[in-house]
PDB file of N, CA and C in Angstrom:
ATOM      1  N   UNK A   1       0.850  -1.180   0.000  1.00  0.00           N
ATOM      2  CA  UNK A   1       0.000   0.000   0.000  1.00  0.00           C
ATOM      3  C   UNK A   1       0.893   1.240   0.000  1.00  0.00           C
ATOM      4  N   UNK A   2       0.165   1.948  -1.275  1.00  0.00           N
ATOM      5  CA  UNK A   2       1.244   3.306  -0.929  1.00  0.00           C
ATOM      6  C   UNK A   2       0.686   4.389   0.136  1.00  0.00           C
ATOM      7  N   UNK A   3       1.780   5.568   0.454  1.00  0.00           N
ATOM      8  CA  UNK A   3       1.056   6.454   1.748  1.00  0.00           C
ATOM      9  C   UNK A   3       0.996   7.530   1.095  1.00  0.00           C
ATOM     10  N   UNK A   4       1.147   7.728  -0.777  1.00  0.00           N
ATOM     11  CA  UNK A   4       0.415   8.446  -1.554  1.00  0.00           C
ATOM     12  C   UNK A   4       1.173   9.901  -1.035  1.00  0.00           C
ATOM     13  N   UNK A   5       1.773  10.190  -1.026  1.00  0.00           N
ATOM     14  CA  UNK A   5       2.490  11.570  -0.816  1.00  0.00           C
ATOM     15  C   UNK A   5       2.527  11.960   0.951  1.00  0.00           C
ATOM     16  N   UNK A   6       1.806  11.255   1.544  1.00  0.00           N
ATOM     17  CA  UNK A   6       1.631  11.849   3.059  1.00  0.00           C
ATOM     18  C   UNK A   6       2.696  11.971   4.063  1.00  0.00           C
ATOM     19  N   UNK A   7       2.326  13.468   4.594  1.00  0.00           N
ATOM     20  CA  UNK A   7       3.644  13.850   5.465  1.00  0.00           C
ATOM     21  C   UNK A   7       3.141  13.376   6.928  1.00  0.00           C
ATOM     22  N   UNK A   8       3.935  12.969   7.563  1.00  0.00           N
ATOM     23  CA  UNK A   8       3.948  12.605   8.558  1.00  0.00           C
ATOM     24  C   UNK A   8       4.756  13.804   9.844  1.00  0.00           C
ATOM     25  N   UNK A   9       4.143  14.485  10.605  1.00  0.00           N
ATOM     26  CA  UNK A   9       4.678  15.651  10.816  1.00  0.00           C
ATOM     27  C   UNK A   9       4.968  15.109  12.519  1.00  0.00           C
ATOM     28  N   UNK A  10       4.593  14.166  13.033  1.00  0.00           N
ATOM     29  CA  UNK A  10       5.053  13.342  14.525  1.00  0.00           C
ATOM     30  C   UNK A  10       3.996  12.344  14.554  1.00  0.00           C
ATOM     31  N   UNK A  11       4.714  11.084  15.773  1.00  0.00           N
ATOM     32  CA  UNK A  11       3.623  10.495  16.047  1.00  0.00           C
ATOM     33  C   UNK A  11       4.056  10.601  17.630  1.00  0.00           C
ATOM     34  N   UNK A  12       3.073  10.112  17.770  1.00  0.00           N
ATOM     35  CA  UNK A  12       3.276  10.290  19.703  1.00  0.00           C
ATOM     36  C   UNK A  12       2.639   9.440  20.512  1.00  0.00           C
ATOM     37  N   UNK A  13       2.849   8.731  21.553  1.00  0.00           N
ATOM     38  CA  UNK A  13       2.352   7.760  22.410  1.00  0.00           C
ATOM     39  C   UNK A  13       1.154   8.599  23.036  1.00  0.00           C
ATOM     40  N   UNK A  14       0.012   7.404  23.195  1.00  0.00           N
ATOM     41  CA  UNK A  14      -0.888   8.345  24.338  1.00  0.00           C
ATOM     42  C   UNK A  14      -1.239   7.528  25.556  1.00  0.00           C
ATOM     43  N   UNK A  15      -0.738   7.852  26.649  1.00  0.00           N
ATOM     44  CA  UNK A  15      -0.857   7.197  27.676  1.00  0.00           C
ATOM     45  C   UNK A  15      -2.018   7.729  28.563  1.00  0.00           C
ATOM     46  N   UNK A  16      -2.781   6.706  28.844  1.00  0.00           N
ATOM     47  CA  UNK A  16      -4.365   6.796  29.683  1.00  0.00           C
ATOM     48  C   UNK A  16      -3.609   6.855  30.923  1.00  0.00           C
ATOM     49  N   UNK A  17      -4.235   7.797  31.971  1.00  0.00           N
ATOM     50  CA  UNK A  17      -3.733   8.104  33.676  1.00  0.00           C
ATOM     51  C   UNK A  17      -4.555   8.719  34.408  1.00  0.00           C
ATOM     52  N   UNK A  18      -4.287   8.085  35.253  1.00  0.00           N
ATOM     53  CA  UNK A  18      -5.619   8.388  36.345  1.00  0.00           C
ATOM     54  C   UNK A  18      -5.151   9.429  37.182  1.00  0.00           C
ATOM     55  N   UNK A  19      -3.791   9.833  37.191  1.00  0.00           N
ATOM     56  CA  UNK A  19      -3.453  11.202  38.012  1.00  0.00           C
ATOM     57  C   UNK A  19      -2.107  11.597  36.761  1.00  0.00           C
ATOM     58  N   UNK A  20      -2.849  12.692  35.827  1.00  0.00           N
ATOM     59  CA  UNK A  20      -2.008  13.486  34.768  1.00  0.00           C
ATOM     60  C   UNK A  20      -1.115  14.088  35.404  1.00  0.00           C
ATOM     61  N   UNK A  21      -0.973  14.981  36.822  1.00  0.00           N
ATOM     62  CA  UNK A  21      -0.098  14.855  37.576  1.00  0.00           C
ATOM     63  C   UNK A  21       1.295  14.615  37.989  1.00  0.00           C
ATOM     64  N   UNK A  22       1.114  13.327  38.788  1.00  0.00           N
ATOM     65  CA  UNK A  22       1.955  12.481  39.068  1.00  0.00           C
ATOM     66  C   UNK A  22       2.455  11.890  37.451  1.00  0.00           C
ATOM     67  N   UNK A  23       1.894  11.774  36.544  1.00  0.00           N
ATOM     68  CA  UNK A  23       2.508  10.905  35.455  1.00  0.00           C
ATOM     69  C   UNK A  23       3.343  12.260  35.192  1.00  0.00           C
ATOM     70  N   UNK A  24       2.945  13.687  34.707  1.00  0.00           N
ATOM     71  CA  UNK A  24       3.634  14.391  34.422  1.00  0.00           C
ATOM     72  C   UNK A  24       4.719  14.571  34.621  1.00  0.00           C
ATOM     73  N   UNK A  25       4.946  14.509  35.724  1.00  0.00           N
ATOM     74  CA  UNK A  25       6.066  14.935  37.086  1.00  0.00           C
ATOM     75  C   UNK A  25       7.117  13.566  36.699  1.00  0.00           C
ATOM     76  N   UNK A  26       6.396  12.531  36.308  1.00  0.00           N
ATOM     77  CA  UNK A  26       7.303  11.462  36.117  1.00  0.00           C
ATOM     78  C   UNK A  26       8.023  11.979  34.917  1.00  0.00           C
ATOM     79  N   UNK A  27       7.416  12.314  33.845  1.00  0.00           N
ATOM     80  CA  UNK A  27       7.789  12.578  32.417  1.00  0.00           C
ATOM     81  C   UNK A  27       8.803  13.822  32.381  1.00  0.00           C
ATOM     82  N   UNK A  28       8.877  14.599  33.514  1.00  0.00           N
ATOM     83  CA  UNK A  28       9.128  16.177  33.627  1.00  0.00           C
ATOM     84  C   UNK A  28      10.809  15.578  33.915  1.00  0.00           C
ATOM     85  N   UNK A  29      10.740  14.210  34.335  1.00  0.00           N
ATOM     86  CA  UNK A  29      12.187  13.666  35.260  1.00  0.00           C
ATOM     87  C   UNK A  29      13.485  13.716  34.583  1.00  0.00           C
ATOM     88  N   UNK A  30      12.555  12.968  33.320  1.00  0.00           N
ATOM     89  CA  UNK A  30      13.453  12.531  31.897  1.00  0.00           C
ATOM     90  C   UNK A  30      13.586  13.790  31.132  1.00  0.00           C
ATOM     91  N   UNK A  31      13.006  14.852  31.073  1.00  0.00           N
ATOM     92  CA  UNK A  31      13.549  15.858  30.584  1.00  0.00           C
ATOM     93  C   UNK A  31      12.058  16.844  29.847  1.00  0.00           C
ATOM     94  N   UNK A  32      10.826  16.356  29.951  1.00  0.00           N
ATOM     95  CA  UNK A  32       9.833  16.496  29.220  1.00  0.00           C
ATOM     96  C   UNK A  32       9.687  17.749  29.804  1.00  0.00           C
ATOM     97  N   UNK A  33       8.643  18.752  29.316  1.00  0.00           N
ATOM     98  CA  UNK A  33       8.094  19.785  29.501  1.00  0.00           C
ATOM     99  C   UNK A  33       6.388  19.987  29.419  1.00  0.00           C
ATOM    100  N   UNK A  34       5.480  20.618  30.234  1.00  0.00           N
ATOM    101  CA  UNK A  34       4.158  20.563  29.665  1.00  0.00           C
ATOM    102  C   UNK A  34       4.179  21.370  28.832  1.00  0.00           C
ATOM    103  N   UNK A  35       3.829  21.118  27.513  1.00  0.00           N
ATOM    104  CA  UNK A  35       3.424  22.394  26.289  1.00  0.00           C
ATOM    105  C   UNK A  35       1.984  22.714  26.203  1.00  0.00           C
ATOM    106  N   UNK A  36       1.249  21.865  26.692  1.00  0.00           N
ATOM    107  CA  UNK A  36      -0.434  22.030  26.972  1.00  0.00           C
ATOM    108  C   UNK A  36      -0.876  20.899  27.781  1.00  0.00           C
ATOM    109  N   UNK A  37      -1.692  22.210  29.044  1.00  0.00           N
ATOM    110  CA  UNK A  37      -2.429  21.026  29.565  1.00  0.00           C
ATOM    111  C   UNK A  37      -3.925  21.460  29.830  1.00  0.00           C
ATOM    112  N   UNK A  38      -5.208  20.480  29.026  1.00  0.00           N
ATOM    113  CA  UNK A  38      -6.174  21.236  29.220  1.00  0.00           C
ATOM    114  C   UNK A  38      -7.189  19.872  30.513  1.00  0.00           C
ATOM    115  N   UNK A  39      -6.228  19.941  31.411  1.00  0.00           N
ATOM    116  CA  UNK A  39      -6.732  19.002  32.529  1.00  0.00           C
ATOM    117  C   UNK A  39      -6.949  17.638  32.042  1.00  0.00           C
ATOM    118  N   UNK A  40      -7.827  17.290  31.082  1.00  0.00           N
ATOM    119  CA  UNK A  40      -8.111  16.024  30.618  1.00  0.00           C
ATOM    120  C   UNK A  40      -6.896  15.390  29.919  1.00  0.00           C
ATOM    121  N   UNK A  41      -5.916  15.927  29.234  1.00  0.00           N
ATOM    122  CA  UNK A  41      -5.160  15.858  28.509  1.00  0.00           C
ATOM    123  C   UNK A  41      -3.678  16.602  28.513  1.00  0.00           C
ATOM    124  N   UNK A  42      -2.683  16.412  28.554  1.00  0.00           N
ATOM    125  CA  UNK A  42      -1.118  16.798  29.222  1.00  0.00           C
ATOM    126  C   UNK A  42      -0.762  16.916  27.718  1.00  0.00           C
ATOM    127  N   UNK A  43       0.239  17.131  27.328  1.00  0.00           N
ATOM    128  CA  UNK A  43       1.186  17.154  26.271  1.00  0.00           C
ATOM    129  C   UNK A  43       2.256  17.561  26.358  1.00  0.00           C
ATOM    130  N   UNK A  44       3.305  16.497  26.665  1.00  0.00           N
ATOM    131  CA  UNK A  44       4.476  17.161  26.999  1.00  0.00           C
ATOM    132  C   UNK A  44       5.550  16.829  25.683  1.00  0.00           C
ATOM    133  N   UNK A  45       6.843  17.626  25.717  1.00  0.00           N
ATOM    134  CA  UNK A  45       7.722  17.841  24.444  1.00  0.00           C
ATOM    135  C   UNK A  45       8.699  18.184  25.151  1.00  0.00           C
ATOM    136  N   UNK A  46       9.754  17.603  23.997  1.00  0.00           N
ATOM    137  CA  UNK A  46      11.637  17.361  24.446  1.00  0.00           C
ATOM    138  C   UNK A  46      11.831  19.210  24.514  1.00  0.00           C
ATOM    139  N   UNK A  47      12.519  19.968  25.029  1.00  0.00           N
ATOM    140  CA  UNK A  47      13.043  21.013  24.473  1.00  0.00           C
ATOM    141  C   UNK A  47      13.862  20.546  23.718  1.00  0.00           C
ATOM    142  N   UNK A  48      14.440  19.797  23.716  1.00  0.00           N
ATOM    143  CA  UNK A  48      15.808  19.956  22.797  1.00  0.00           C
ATOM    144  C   UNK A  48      15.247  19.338  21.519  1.00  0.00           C
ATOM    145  N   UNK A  49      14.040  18.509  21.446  1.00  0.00           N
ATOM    146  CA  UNK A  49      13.743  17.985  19.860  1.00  0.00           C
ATOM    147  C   UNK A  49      12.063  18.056  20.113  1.00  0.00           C
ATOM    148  N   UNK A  50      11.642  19.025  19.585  1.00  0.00           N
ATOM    149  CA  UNK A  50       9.872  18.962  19.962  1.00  0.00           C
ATOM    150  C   UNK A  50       9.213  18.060  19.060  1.00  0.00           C
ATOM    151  N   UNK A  51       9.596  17.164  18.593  1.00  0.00           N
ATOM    152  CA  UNK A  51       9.015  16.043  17.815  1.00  0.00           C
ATOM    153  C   UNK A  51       8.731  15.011  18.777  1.00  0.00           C
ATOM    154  N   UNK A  52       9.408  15.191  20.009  1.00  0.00           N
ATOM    155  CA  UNK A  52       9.585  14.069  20.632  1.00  0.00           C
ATOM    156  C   UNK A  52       8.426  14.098  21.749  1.00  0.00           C
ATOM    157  N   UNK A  53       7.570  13.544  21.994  1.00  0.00           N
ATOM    158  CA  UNK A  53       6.174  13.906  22.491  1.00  0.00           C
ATOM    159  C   UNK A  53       5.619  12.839  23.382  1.00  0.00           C
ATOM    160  N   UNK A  54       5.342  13.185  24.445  1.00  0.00           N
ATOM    161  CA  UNK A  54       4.106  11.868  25.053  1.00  0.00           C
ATOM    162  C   UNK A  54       3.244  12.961  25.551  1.00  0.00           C
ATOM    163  N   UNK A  55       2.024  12.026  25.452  1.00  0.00           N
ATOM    164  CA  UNK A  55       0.718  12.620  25.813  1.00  0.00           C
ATOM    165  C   UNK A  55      -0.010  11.881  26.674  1.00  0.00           C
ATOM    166  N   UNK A  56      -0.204  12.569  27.866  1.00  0.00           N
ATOM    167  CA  UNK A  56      -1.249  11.744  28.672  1.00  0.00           C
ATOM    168  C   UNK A  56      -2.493  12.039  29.457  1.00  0.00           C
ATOM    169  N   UNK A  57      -3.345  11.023  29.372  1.00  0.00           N
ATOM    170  CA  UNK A  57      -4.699  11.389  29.250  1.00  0.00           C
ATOM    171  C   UNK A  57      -5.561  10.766  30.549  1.00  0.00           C
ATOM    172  N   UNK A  58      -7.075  11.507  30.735  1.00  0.00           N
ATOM    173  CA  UNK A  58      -7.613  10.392  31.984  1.00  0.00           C
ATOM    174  C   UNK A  58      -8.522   9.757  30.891  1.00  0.00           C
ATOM    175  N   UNK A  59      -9.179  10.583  30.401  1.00  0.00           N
ATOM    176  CA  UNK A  59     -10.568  10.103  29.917  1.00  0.00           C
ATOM    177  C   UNK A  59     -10.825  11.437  27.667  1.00  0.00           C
ATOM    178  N   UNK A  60     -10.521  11.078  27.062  1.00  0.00           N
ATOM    179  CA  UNK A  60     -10.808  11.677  25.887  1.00  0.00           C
ATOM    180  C   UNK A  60     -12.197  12.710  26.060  1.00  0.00           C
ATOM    181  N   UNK A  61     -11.993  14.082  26.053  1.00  0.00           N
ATOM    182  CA  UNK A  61     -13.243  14.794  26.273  1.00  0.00           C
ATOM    183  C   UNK A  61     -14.334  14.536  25.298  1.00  0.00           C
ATOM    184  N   UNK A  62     -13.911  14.271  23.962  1.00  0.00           N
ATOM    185  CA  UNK A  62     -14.973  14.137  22.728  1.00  0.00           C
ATOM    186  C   UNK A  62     -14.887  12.649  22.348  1.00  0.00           C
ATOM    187  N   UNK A  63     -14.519  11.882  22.299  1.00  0.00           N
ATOM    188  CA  UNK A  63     -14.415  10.514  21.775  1.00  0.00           C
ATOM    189  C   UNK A  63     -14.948   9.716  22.943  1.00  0.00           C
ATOM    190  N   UNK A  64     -15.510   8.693  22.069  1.00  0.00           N
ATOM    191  CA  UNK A  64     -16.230   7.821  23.809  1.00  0.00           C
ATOM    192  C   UNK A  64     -14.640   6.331  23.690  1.00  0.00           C
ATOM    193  N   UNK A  65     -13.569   6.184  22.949  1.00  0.00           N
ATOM    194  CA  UNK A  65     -12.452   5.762  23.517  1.00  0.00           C
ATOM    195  C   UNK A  65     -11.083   6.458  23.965  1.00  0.00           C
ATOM    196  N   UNK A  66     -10.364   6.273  24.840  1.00  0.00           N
ATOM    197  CA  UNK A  66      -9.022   6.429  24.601  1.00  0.00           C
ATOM    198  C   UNK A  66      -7.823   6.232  23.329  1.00  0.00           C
ATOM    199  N   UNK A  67      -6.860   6.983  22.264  1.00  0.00           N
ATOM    200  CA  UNK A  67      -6.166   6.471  21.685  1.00  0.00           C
ATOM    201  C   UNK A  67      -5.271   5.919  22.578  1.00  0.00           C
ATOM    202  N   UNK A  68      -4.414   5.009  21.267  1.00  0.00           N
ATOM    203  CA  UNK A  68      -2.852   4.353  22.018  1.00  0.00           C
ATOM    204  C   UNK A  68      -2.054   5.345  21.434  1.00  0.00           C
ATOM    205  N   UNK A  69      -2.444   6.334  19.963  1.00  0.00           N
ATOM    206  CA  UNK A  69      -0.850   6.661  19.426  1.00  0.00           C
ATOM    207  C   UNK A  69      -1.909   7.996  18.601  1.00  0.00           C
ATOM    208  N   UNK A  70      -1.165   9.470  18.541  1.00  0.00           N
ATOM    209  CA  UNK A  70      -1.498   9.629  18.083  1.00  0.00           C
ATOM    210  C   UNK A  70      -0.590  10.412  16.486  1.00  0.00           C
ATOM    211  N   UNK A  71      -1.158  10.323  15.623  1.00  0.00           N
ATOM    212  CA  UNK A  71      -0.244  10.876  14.376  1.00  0.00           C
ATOM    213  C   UNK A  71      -0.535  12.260  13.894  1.00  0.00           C
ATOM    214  N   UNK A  72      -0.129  13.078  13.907  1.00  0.00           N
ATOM    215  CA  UNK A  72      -0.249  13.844  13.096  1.00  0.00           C
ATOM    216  C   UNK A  72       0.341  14.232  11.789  1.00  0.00           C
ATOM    217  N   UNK A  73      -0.369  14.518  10.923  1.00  0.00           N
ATOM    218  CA  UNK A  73      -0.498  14.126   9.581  1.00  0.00           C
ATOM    219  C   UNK A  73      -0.590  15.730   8.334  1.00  0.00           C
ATOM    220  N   UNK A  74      -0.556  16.257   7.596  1.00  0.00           N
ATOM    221  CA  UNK A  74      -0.412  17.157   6.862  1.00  0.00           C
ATOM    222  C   UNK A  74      -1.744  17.344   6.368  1.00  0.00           C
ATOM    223  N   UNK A  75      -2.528  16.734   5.797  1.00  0.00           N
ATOM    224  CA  UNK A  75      -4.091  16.509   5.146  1.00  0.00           C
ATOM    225  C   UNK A  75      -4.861  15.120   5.933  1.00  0.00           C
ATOM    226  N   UNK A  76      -5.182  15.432   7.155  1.00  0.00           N
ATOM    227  CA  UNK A  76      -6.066  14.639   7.743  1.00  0.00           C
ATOM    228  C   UNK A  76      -7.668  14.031   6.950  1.00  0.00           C
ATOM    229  N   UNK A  77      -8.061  14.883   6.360  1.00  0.00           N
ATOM    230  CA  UNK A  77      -9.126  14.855   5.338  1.00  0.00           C
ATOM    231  C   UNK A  77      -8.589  13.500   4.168  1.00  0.00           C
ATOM    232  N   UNK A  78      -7.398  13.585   3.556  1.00  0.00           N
ATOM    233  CA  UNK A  78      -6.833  12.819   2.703  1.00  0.00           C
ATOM    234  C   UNK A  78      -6.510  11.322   3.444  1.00  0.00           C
ATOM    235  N   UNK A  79      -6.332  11.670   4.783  1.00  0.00           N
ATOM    236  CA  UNK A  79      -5.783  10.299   5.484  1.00  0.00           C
ATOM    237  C   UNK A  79      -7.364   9.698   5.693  1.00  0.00           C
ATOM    238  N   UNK A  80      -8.573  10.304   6.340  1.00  0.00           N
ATOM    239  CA  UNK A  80      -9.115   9.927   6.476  1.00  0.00           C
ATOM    240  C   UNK A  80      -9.709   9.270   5.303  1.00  0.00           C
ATOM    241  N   UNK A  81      -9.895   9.408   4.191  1.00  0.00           N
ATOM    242  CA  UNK A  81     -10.663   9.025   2.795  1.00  0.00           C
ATOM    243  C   UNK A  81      -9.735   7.449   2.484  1.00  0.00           C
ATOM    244  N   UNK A  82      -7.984   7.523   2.960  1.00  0.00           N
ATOM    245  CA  UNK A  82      -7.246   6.530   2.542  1.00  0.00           C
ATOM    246  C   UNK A  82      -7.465   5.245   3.113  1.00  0.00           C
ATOM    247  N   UNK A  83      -7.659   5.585   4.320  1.00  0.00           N
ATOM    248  CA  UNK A  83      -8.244   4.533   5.727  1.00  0.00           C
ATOM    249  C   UNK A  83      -9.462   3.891   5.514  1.00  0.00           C
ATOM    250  N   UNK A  84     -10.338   5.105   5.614  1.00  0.00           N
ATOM    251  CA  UNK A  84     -11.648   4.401   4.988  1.00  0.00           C
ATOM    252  C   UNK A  84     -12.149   3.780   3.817  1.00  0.00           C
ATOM    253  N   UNK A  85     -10.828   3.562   2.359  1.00  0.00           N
ATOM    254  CA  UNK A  85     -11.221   2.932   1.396  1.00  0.00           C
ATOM    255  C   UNK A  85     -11.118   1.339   1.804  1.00  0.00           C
ATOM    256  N   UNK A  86     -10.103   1.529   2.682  1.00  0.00           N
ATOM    257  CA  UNK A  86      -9.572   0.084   2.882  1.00  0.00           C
ATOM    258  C   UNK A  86     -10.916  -1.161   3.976  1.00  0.00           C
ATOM    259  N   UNK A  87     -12.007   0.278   4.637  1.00  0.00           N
ATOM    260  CA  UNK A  87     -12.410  -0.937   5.110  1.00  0.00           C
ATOM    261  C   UNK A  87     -12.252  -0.638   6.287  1.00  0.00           C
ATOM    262  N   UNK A  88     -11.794   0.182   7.070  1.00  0.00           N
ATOM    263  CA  UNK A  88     -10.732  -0.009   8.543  1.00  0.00           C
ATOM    264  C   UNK A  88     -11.610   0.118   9.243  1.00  0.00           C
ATOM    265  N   UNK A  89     -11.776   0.052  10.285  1.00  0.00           N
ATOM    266  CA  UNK A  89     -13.111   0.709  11.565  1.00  0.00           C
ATOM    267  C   UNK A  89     -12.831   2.563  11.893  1.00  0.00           C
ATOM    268  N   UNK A  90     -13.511   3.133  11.783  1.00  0.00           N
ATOM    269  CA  UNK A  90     -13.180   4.171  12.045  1.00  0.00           C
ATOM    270  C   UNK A  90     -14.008   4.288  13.372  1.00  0.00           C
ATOM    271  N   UNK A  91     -13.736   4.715  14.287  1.00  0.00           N
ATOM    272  CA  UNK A  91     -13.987   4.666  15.865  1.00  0.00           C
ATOM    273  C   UNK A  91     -14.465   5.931  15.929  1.00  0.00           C
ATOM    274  N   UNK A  92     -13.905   7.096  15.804  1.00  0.00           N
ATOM    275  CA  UNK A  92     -14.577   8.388  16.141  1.00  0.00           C
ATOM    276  C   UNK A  92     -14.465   9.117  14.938  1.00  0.00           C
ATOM    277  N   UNK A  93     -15.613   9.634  14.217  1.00  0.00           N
ATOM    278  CA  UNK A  93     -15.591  10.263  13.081  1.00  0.00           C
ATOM    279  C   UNK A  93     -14.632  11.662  13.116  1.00  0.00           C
ATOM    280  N   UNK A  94     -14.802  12.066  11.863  1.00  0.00           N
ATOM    281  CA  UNK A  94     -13.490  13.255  11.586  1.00  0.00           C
ATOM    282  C   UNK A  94     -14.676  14.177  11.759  1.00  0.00           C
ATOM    283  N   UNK A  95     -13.792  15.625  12.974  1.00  0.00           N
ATOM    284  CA  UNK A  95     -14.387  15.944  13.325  1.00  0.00           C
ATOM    285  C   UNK A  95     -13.707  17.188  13.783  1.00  0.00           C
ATOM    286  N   UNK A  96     -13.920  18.257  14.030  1.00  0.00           N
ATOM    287  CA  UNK A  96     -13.258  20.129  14.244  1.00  0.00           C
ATOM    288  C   UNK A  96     -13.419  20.111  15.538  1.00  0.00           C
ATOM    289  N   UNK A  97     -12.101  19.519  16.108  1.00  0.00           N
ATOM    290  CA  UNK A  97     -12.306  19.950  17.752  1.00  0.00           C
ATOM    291  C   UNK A  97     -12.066  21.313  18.568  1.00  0.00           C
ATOM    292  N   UNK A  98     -12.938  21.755  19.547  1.00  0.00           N
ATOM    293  CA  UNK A  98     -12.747  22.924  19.977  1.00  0.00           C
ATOM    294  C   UNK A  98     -11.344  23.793  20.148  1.00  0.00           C
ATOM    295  N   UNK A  99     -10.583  22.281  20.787  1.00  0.00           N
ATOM    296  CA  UNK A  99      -9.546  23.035  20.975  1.00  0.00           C
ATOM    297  C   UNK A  99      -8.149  23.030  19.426  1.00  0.00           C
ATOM    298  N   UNK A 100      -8.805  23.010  18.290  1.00  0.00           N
ATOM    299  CA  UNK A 100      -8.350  23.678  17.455  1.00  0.00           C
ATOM    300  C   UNK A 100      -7.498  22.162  16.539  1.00  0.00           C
ATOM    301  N   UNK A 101      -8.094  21.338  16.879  1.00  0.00           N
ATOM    302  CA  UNK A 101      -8.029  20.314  15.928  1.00  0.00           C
ATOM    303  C   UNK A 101      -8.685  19.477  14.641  1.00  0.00           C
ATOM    304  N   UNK A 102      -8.222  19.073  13.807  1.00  0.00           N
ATOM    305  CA  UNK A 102      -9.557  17.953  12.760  1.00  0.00           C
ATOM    306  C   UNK A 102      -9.090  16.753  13.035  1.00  0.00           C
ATOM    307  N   UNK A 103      -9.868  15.779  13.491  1.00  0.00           N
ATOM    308  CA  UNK A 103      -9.247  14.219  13.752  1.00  0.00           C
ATOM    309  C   UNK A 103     -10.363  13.723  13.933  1.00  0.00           C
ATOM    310  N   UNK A 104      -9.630  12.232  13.454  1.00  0.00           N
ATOM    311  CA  UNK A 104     -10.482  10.676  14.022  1.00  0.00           C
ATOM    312  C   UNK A 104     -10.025   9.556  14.078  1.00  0.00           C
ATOM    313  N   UNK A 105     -10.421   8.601  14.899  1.00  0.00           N
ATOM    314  CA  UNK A 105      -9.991   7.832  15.351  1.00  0.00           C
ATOM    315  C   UNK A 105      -9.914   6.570  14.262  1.00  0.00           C
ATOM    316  N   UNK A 106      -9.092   5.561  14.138  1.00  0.00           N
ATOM    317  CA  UNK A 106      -9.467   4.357  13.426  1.00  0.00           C
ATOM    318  C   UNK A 106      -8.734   3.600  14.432  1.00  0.00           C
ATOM    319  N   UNK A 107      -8.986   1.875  13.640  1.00  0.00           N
ATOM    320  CA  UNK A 107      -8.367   0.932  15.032  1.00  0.00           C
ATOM    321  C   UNK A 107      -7.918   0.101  13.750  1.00  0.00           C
ATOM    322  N   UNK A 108      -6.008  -0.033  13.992  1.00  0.00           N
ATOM    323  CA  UNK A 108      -4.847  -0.442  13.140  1.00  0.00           C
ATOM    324  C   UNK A 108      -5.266  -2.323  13.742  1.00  0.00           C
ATOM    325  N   UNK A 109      -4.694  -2.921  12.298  1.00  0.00           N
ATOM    326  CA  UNK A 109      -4.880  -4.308  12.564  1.00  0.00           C
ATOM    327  C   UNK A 109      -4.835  -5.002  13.649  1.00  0.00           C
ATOM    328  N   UNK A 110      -3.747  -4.238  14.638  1.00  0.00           N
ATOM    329  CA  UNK A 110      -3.724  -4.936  15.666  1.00  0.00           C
ATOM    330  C   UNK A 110      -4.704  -4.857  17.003  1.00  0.00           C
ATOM    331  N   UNK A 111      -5.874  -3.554  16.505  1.00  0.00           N
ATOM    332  CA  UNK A 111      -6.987  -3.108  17.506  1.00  0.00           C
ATOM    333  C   UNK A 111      -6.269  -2.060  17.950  1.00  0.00           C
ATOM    334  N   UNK A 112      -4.837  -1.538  18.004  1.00  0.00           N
ATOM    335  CA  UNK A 112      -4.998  -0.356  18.803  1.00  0.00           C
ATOM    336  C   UNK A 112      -5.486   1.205  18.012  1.00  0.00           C
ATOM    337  N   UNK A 113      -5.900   1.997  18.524  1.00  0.00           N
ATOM    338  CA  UNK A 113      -6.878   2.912  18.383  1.00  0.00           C
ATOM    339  C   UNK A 113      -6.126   4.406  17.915  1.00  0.00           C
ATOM    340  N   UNK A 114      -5.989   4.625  17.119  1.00  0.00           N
ATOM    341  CA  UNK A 114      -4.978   5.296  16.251  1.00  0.00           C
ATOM    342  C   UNK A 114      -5.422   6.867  16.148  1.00  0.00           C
ATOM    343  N   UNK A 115      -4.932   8.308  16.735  1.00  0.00           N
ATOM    344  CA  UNK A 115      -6.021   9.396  16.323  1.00  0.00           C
ATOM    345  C   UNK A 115      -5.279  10.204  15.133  1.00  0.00           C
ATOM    346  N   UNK A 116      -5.481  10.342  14.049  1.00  0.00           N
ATOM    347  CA  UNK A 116      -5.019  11.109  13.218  1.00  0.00           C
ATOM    348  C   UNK A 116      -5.666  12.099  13.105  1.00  0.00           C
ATOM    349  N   UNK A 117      -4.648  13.224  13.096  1.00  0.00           N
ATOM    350  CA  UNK A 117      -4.831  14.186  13.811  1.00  0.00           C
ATOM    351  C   UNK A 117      -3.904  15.356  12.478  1.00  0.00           C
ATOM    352  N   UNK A 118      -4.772  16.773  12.448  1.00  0.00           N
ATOM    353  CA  UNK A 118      -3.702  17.933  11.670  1.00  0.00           C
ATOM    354  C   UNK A 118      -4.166  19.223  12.948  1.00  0.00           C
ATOM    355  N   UNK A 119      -3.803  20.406  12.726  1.00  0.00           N
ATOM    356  CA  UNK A 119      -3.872  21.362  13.391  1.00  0.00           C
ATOM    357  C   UNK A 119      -4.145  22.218  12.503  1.00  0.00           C
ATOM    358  N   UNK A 120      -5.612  22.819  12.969  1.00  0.00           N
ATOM    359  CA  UNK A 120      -6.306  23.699  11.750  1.00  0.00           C
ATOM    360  C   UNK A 120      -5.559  25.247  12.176  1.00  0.00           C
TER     361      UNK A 120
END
């Protein structure tokens, strides 16, 4: 399968936590930084390489699952149409999130729950 011109601009782990917190503080150890935190959701980044990303979460404010990974992508619109020719499950439709995103969820062969993601 080709990936048809698509840029891949990071991908990033998303870790589910029941105290964003304490996980933070763990992540802050190794060198991480918070770049956004809108309570439900942390996002922390390397200073020294901001590609380098974990994200951690309690509960997804708009999606009724948690992702495992999320990608961000150059034409989310294009990813979404590529995914869905194939068939894939798409879990949370593509969708203009408040806080200034377009994404949706699909679930990769192996079931984990994938959010592709651009920044409008």
């Amino acid at each position: 399968m080709s990936n048809s011109g698509m840029t891949i601009r990071r991908a990033v782990p998303d870790i589910t936590t029941a105290d964003p917190a304490a996980s933070s503080g763990f992540y802050q150890l190794l060198g991480f930084r918070e770049e956004m935190n809108l309570g439900w959701v942390v996002n922390l980044v390397s200073p020294s390489n901001p590609t380098a990303q974990v994200i951690l979460m309690t509960r997804d404010a708009a999606a009724s699952v948690n992702p495992d990974l999320s990608v961000e992508v150059d034409d989310v619109d294009a990813a979404y149409e590529a995914v869905r020719a194939t068939g894939a499950e798409i879990v949370h439709p593509i969708t203009d999130e408040q806080w200034g995103v377009r994404r949706f969820f699909v679930r990769d062969p192996n079931g984990k729950v994938v959010n592709v993601v651009s920044h409008r």
